[in-house]
N, C-alpha and C. Protein backbone atom coordinates (compact mmCIF):
# COMPACT_ATOMS: atom_id res chain seq x y z
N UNK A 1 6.95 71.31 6.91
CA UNK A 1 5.75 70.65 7.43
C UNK A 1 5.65 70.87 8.93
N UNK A 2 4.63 70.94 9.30
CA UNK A 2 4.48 71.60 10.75
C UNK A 2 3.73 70.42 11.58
N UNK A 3 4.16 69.28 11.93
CA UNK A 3 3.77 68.36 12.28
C UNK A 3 4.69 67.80 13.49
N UNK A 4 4.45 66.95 13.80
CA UNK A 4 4.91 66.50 15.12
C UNK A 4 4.46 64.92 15.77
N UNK A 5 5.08 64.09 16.51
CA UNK A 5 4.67 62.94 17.15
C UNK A 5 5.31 63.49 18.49
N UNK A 6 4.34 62.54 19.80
CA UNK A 6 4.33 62.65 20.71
C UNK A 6 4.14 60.88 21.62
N UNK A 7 5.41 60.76 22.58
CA UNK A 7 4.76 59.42 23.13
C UNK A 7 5.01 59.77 24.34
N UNK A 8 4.32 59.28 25.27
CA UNK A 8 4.00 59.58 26.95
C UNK A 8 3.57 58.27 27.52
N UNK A 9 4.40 57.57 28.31
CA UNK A 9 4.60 56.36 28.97
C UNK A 9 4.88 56.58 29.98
N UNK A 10 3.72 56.61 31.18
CA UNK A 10 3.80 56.24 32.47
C UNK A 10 3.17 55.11 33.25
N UNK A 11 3.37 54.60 34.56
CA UNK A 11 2.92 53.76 35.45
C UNK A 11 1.39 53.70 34.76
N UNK A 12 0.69 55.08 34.75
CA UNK A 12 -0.98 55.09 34.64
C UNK A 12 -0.92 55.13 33.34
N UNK A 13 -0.39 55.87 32.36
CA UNK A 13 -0.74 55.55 31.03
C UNK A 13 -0.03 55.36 29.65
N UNK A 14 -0.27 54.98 28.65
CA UNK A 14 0.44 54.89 27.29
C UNK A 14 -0.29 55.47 26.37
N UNK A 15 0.46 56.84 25.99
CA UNK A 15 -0.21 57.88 24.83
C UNK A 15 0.63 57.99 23.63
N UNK A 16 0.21 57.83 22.80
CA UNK A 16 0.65 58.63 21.48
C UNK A 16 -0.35 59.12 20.40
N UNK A 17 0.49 60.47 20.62
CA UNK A 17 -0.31 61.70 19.57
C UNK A 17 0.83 61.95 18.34
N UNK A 18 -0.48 62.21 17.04
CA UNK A 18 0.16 62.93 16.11
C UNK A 18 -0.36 63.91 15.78
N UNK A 19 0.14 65.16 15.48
CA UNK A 19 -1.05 66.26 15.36
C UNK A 19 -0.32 66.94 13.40
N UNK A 20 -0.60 67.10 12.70
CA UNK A 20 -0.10 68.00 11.45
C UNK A 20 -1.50 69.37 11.48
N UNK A 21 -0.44 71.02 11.88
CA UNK A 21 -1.69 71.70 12.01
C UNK A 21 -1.40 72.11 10.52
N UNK A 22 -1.25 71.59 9.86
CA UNK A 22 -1.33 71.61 8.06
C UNK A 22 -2.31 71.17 7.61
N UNK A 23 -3.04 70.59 8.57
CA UNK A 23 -4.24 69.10 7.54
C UNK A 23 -5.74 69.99 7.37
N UNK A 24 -6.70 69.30 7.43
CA UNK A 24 -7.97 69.56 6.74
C UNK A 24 -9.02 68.44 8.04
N UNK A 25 -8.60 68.56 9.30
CA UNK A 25 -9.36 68.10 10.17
C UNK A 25 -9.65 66.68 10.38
N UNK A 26 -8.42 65.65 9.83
CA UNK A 26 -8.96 64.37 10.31
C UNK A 26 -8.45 64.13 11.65
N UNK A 27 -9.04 63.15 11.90
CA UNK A 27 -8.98 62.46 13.41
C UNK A 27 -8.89 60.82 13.28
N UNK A 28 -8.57 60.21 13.83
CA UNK A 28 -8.16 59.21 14.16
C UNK A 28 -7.77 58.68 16.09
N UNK A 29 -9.04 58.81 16.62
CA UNK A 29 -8.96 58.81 18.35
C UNK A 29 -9.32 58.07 18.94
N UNK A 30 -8.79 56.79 19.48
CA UNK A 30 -9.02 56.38 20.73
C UNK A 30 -8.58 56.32 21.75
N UNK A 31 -8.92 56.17 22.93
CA UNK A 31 -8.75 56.60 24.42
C UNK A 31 -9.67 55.86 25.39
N UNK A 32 -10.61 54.84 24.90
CA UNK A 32 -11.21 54.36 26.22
C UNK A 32 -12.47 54.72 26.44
N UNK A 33 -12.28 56.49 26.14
CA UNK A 33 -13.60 56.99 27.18
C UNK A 33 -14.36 57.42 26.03
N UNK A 34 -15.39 57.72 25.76
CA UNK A 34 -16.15 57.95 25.13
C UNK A 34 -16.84 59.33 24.47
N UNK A 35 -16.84 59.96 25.37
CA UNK A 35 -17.63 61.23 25.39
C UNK A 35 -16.03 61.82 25.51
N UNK A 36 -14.96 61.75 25.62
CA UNK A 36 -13.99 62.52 25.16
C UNK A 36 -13.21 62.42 23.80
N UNK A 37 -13.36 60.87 23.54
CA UNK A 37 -13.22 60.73 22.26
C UNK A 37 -14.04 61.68 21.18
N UNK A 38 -15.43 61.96 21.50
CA UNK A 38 -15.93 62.75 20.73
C UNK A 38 -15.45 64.33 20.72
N UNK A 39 -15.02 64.78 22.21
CA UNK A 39 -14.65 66.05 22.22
C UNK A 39 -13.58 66.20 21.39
N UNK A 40 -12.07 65.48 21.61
CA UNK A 40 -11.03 65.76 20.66
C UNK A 40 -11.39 64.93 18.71
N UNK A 41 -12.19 64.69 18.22
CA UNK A 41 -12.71 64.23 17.32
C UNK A 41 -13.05 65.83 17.06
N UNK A 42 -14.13 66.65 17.81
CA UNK A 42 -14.35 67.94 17.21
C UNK A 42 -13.09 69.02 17.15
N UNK A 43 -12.24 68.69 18.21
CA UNK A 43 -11.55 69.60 18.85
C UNK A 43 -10.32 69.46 16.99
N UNK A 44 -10.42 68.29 16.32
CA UNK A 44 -9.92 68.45 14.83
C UNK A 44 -10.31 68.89 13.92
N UNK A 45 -11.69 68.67 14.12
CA UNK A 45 -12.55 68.93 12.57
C UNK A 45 -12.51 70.33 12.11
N UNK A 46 -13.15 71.00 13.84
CA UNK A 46 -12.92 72.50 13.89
C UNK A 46 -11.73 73.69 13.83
N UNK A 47 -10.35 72.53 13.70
CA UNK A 47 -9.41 73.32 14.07
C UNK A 47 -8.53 73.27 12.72
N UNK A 48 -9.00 72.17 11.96
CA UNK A 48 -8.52 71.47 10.73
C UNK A 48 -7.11 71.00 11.05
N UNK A 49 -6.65 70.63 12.48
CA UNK A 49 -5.66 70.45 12.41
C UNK A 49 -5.93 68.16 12.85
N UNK A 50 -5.00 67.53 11.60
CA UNK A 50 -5.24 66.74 12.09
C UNK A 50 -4.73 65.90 13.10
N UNK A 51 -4.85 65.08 13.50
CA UNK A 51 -5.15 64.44 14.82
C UNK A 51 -5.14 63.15 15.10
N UNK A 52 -4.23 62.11 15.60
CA UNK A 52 -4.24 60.76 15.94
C UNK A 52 -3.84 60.93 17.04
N UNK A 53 -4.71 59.91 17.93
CA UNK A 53 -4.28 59.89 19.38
C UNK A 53 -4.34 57.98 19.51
N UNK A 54 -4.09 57.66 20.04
CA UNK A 54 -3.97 56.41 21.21
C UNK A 54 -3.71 56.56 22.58
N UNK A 55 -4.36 56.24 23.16
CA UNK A 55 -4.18 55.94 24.64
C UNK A 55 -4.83 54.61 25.38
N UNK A 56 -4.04 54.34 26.23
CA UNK A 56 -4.43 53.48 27.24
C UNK A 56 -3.98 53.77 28.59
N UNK A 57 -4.64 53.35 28.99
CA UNK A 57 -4.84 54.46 30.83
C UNK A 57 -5.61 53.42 31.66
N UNK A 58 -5.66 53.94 33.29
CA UNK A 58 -5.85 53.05 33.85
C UNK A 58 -7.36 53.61 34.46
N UNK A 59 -8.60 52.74 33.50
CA UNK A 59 -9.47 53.29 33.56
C UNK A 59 -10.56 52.65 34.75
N UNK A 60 -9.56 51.57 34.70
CA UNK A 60 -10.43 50.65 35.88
C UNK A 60 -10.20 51.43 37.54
N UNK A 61 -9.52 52.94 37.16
CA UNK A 61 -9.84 53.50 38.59
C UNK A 61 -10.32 54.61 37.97
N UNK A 62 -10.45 55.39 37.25
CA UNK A 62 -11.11 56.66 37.08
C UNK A 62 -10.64 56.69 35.25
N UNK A 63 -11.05 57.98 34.63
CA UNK A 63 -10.57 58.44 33.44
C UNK A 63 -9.52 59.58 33.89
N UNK A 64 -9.58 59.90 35.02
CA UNK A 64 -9.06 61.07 35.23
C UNK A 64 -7.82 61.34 34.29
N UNK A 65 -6.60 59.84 35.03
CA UNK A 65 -5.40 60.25 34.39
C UNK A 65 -5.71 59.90 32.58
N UNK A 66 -6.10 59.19 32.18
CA UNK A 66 -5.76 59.31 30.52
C UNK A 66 -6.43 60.73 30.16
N UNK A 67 -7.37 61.22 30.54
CA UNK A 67 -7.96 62.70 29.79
C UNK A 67 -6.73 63.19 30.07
N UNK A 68 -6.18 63.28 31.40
CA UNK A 68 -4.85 64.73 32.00
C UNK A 68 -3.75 64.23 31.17
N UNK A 69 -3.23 62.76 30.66
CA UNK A 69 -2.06 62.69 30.18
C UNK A 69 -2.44 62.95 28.31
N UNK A 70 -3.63 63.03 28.03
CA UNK A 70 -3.42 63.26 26.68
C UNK A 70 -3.69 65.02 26.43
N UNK A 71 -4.14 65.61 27.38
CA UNK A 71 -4.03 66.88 27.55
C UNK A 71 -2.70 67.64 27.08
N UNK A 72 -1.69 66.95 27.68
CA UNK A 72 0.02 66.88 28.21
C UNK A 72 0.46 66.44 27.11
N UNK A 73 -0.18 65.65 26.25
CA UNK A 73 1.29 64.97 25.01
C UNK A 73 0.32 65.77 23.89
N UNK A 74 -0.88 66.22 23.61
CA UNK A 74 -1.73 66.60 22.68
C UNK A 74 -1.09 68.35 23.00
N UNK A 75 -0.88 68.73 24.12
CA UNK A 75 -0.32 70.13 24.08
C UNK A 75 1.16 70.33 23.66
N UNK A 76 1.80 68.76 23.74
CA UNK A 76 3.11 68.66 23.47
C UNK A 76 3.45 68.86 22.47
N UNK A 77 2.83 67.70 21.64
CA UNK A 77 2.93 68.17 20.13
C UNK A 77 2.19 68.98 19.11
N UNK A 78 1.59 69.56 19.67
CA UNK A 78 1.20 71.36 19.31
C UNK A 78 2.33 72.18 19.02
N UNK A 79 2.75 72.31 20.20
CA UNK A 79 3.57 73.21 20.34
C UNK A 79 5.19 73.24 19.88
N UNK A 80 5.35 71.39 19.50
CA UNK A 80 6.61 70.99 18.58
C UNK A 80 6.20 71.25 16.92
N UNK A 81 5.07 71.09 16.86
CA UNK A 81 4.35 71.19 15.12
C UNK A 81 4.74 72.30 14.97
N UNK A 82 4.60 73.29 15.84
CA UNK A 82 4.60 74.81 15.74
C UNK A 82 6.05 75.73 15.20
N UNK A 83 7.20 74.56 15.74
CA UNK A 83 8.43 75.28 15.70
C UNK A 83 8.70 76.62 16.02
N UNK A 84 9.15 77.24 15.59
CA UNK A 84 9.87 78.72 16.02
C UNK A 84 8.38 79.56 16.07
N UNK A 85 7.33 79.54 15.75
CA UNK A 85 6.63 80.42 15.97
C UNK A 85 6.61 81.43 14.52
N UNK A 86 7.40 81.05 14.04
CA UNK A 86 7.49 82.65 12.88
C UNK A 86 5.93 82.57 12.01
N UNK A 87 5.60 83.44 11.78
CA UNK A 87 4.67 84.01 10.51
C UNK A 87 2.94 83.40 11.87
N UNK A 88 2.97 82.63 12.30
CA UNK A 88 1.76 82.56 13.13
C UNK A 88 0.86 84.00 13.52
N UNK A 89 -0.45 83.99 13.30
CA UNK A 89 -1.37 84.99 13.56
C UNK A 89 -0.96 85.15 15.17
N UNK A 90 -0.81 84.27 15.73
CA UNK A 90 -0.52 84.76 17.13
C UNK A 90 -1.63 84.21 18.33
N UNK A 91 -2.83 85.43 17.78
CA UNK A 91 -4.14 85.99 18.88
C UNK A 91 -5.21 85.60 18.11
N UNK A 92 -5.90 84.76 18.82
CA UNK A 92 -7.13 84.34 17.79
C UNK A 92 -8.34 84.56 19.61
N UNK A 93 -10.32 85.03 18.88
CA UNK A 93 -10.92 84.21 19.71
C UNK A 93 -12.02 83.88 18.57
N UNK A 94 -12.91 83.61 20.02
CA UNK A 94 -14.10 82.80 18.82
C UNK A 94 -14.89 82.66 20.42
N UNK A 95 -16.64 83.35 19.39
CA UNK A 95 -17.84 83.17 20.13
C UNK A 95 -18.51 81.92 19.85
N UNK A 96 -18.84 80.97 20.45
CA UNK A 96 -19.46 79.39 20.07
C UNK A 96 -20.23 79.27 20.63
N UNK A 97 -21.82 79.53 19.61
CA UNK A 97 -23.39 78.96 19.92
C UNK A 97 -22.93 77.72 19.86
N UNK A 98 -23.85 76.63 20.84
CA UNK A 98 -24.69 75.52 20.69
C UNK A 98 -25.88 75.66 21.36
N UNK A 99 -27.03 75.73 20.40
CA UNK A 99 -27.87 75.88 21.26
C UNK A 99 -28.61 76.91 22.55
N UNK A 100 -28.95 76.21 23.20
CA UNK A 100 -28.54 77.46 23.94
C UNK A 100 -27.61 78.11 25.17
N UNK A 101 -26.42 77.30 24.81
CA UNK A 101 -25.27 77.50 25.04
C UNK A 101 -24.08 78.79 24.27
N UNK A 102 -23.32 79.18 24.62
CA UNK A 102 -22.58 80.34 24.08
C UNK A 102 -21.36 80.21 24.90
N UNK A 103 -19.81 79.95 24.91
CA UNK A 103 -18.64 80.28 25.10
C UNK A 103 -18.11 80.92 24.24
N UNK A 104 -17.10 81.74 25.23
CA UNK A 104 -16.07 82.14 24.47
C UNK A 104 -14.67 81.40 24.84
N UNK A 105 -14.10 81.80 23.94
CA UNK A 105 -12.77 81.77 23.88
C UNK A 105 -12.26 82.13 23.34
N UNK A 106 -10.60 82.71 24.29
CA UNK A 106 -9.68 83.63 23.54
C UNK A 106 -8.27 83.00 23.52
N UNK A 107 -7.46 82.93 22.93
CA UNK A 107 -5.83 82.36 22.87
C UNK A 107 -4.80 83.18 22.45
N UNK A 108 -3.49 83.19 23.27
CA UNK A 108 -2.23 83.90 22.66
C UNK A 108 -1.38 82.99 23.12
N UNK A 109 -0.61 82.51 21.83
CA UNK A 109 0.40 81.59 21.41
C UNK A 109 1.41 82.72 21.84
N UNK A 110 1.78 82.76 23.64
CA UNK A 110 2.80 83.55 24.05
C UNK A 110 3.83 82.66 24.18
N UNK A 111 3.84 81.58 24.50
CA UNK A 111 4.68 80.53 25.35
C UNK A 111 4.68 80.67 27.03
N UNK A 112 3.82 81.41 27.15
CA UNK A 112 3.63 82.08 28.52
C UNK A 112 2.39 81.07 28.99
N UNK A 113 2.26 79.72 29.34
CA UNK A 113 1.05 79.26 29.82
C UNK A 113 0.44 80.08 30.69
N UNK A 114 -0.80 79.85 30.69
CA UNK A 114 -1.91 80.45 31.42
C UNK A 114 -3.46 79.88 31.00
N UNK A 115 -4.05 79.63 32.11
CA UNK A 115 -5.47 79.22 32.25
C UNK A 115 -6.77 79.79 32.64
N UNK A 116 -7.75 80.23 32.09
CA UNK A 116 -8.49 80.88 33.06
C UNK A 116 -9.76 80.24 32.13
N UNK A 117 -10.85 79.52 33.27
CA UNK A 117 -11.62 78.48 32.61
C UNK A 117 -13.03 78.65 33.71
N UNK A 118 -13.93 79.02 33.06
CA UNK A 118 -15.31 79.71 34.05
C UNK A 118 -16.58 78.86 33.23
N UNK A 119 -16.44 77.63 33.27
CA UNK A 119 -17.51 77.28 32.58
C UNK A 119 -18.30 76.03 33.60
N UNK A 120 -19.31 76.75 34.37
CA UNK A 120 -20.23 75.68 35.38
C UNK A 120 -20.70 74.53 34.53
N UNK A 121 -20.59 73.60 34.97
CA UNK A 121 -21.66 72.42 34.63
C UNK A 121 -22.68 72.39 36.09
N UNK A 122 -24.02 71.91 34.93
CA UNK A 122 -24.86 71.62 35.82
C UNK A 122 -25.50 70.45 36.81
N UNK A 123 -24.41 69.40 36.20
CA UNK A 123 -24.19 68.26 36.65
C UNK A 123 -23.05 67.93 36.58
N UNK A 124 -22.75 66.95 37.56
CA UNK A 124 -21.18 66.22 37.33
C UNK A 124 -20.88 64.90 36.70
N UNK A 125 -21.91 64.91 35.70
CA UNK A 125 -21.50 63.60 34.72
C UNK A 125 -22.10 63.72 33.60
N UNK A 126 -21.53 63.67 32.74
CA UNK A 126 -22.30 63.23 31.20
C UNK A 126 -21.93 61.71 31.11
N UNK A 127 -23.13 61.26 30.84
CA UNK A 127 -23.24 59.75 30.75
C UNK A 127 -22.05 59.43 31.45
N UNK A 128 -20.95 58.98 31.77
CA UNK A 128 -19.73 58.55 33.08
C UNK A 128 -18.77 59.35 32.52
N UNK A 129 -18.97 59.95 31.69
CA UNK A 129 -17.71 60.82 32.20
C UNK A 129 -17.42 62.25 32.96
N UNK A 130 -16.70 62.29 34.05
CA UNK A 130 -16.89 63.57 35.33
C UNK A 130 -16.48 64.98 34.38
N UNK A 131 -17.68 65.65 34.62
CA UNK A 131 -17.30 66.90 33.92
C UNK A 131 -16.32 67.70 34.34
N UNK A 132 -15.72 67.41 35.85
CA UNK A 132 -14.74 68.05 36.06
C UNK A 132 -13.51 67.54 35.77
N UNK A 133 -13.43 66.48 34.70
CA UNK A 133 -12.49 66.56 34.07
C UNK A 133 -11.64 67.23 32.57
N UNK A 134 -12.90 68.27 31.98
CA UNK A 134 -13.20 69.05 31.01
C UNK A 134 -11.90 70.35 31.57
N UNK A 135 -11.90 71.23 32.66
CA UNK A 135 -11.35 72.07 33.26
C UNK A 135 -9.85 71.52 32.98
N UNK A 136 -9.54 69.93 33.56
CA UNK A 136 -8.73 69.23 33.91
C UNK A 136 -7.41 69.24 32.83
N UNK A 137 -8.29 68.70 31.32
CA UNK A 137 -8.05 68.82 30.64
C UNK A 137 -7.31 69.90 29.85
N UNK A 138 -8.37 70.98 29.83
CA UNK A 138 -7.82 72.41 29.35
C UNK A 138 -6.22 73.03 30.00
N UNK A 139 -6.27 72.62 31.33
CA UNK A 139 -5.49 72.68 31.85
C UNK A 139 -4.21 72.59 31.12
N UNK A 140 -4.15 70.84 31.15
CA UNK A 140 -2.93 69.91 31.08
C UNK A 140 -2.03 70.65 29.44
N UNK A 141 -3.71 70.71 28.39
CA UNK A 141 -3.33 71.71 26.96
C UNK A 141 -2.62 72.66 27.23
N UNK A 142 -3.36 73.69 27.98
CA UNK A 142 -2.75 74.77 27.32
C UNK A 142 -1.27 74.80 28.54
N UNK A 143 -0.92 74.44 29.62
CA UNK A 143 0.12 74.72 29.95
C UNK A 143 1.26 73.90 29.09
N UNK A 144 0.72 72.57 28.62
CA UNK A 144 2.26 71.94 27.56
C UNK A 144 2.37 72.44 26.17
N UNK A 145 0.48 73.14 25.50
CA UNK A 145 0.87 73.94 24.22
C UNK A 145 1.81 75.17 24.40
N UNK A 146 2.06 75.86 26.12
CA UNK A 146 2.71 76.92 26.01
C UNK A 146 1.58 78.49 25.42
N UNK A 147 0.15 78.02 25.57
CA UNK A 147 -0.67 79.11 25.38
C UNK A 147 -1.41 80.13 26.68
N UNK A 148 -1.90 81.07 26.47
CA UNK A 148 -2.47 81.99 27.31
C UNK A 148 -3.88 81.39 27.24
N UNK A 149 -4.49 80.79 27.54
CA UNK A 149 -6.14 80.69 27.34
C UNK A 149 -7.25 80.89 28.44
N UNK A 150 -8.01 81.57 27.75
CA UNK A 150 -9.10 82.22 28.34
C UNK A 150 -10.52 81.49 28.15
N UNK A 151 -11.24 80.86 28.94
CA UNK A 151 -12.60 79.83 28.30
C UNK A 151 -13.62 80.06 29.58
N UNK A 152 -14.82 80.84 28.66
CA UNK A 152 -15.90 81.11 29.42
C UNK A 152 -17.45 80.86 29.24
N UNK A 153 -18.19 80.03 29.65
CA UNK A 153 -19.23 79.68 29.14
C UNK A 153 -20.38 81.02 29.64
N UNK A 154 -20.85 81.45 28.53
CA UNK A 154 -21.72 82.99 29.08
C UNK A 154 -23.22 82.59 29.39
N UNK A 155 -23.73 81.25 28.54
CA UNK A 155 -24.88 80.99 29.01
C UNK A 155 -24.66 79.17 28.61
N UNK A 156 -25.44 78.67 29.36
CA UNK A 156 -25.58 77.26 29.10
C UNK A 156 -26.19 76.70 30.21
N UNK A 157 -27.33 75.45 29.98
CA UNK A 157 -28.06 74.99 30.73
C UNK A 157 -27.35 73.27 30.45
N UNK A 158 -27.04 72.94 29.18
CA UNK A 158 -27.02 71.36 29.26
C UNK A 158 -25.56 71.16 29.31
N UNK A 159 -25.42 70.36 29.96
CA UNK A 159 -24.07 69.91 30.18
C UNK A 159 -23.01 69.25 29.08
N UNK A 160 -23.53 68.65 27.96
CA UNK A 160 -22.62 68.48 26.97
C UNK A 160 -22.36 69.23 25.90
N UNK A 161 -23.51 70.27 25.99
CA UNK A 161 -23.30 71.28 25.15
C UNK A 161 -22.24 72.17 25.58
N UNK A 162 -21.93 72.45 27.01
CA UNK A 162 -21.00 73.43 27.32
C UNK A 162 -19.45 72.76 27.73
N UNK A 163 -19.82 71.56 27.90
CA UNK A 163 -18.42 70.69 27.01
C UNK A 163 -18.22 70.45 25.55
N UNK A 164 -19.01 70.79 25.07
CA UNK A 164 -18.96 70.72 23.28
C UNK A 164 -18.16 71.61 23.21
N UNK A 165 -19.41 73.11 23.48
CA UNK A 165 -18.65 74.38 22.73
C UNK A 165 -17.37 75.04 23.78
N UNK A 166 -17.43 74.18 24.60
CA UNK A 166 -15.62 74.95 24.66
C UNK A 166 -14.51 74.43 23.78
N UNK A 167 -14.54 73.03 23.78
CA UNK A 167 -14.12 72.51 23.11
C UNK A 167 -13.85 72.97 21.33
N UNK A 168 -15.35 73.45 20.92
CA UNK A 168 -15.42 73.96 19.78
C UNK A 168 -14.30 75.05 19.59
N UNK A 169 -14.86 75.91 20.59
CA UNK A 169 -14.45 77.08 20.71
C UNK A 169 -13.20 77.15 20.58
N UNK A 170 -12.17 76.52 21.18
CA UNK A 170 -11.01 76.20 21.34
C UNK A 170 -9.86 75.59 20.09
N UNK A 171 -11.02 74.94 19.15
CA UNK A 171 -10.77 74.50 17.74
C UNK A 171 -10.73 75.50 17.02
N UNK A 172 -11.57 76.75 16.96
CA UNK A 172 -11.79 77.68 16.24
C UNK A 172 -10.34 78.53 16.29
N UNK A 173 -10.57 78.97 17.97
CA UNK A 173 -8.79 79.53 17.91
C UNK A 173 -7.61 78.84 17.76
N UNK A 174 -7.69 77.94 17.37
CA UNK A 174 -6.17 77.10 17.05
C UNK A 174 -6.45 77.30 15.94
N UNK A 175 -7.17 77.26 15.41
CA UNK A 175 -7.41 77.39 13.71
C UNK A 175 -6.82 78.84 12.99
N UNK A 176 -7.51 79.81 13.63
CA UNK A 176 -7.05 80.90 13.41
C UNK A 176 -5.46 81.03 14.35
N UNK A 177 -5.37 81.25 15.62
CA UNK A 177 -3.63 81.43 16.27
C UNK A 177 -2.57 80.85 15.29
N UNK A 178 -3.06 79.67 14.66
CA UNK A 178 -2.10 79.04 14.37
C UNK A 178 -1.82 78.81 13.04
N UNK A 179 -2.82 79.89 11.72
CA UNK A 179 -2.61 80.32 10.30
C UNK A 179 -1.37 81.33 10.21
N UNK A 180 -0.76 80.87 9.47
CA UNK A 180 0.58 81.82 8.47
C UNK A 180 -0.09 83.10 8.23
N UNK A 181 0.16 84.25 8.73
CA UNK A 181 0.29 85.48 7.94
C UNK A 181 1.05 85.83 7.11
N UNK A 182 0.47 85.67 5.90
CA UNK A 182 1.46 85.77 4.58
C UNK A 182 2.39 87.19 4.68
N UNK A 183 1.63 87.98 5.76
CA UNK A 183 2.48 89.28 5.24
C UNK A 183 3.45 89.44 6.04
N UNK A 184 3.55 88.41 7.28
CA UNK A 184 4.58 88.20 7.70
C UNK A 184 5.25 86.68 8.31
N UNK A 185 5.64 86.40 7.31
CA UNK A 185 5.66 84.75 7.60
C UNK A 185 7.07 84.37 7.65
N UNK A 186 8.08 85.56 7.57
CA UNK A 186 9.30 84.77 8.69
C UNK A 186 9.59 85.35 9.50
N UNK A 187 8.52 86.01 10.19
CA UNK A 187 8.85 86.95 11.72
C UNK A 187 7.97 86.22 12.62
N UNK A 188 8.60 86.35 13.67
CA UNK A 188 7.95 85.85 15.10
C UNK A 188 6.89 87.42 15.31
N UNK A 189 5.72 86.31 15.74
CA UNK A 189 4.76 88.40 16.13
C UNK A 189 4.72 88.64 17.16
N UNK A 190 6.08 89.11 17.37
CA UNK A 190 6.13 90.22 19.38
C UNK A 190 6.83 90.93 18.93
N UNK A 191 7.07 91.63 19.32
CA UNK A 191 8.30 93.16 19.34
C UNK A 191 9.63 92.94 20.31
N UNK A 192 9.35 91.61 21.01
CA UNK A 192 10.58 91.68 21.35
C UNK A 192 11.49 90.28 19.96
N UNK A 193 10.76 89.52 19.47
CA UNK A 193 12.16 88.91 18.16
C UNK A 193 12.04 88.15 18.97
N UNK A 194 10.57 87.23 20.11
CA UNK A 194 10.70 85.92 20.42
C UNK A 194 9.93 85.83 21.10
N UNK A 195 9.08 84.48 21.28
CA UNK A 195 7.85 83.85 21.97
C UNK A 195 8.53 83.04 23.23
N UNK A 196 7.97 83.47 24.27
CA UNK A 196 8.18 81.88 25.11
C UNK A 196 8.88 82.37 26.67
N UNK A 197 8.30 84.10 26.95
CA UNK A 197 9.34 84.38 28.16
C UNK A 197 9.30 86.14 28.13
């Protein structure tokens, strides 16, 4: 079973994640904030991997830290669900219409974090929550999932749409990075016989 729990207890916040990337996309999320609750709500459905979060954070000064600390325990236990890496597709992307919005995104489950995230908003708030905490986020993921990720919005005018579809987008390639290749499902896929260096 490829599943995992995660708890993260600091001064600013109290998180716990469960992620099984075995499941069929449920969710189970709260966190406070609203409009992120909905993002990681898609960020399951689309990825079919399921998903319980709790958090409490200290919102009476910003959202900042609970989005960045569930970033951090939600990339945590990704990347413990994952174990050794063997039989994983690896390299996944995915083009994501909304509207008239379009990102991409690309992922390699190297263990090699990396970020590269080009998606303007045209405002700095959707209803209260700071869109520059969307970037923030991606961040905190992919350096504790241990992924390479690439997230680029190519066209977009509304602002929750191009927090949607990265988000989407991002579901799509976990979905695919992180399927069994039956034809090779007790090998790690690098040529060097290991992920992570």
């Amino acid at each position: 079973m490829r599943t995992a729990s995660v708890s993260r207890n600091t001064t600013e916040t109290r998180i716990s994640v469960t992620v099984d990337l075995d499941g069929t996309g449920q969710y189970d999320v709260k966190t406070g904030v609203g409009f992120f609750d909905h993002m990681l709500e898609q960020l399951a459905r689309h990825s079919l991997i399921d998903i319980t979060v709790r958090a409490e954070g200290d919102l009476h000064i910003d959202d900042h830290h609970t989005v960045e600390d569930t970033g951090i325990a939600l990339g945590q236990a990704i990347r413990r669900a994952a174990g050794d890496l063997k039989g994983i597709t690896r390299y996944a992307d995915c083009l994501l219409p909304m509207d008239e919005t379009l990102t991409r995104a690309a992922i390699d489950v190297s263990g090699r974090p990396y970020l590269v995230f080009k998606c303007p908003f045209p405002r700095e708030k959707i209803g209260s929550f700071d869109t520059e905490l969307v970037e923030e986020w991606f961040r905190a993921f992919a350096f504790n999932a241990g992924v390479t990720l690439h997230v680029e919005t190519l066209h977009g005018a509304n602002a929750h749409h191009i927090a949607e579809s990265a988000f989407k987008a991002l579901a799509r390639c976990l979905r695919a990075a992180f399927t069994i290749d039956p034809r090779k499902a007790d090998a790690v896929p690098s040529t060097k016989g290991t992920l992570g260096g």
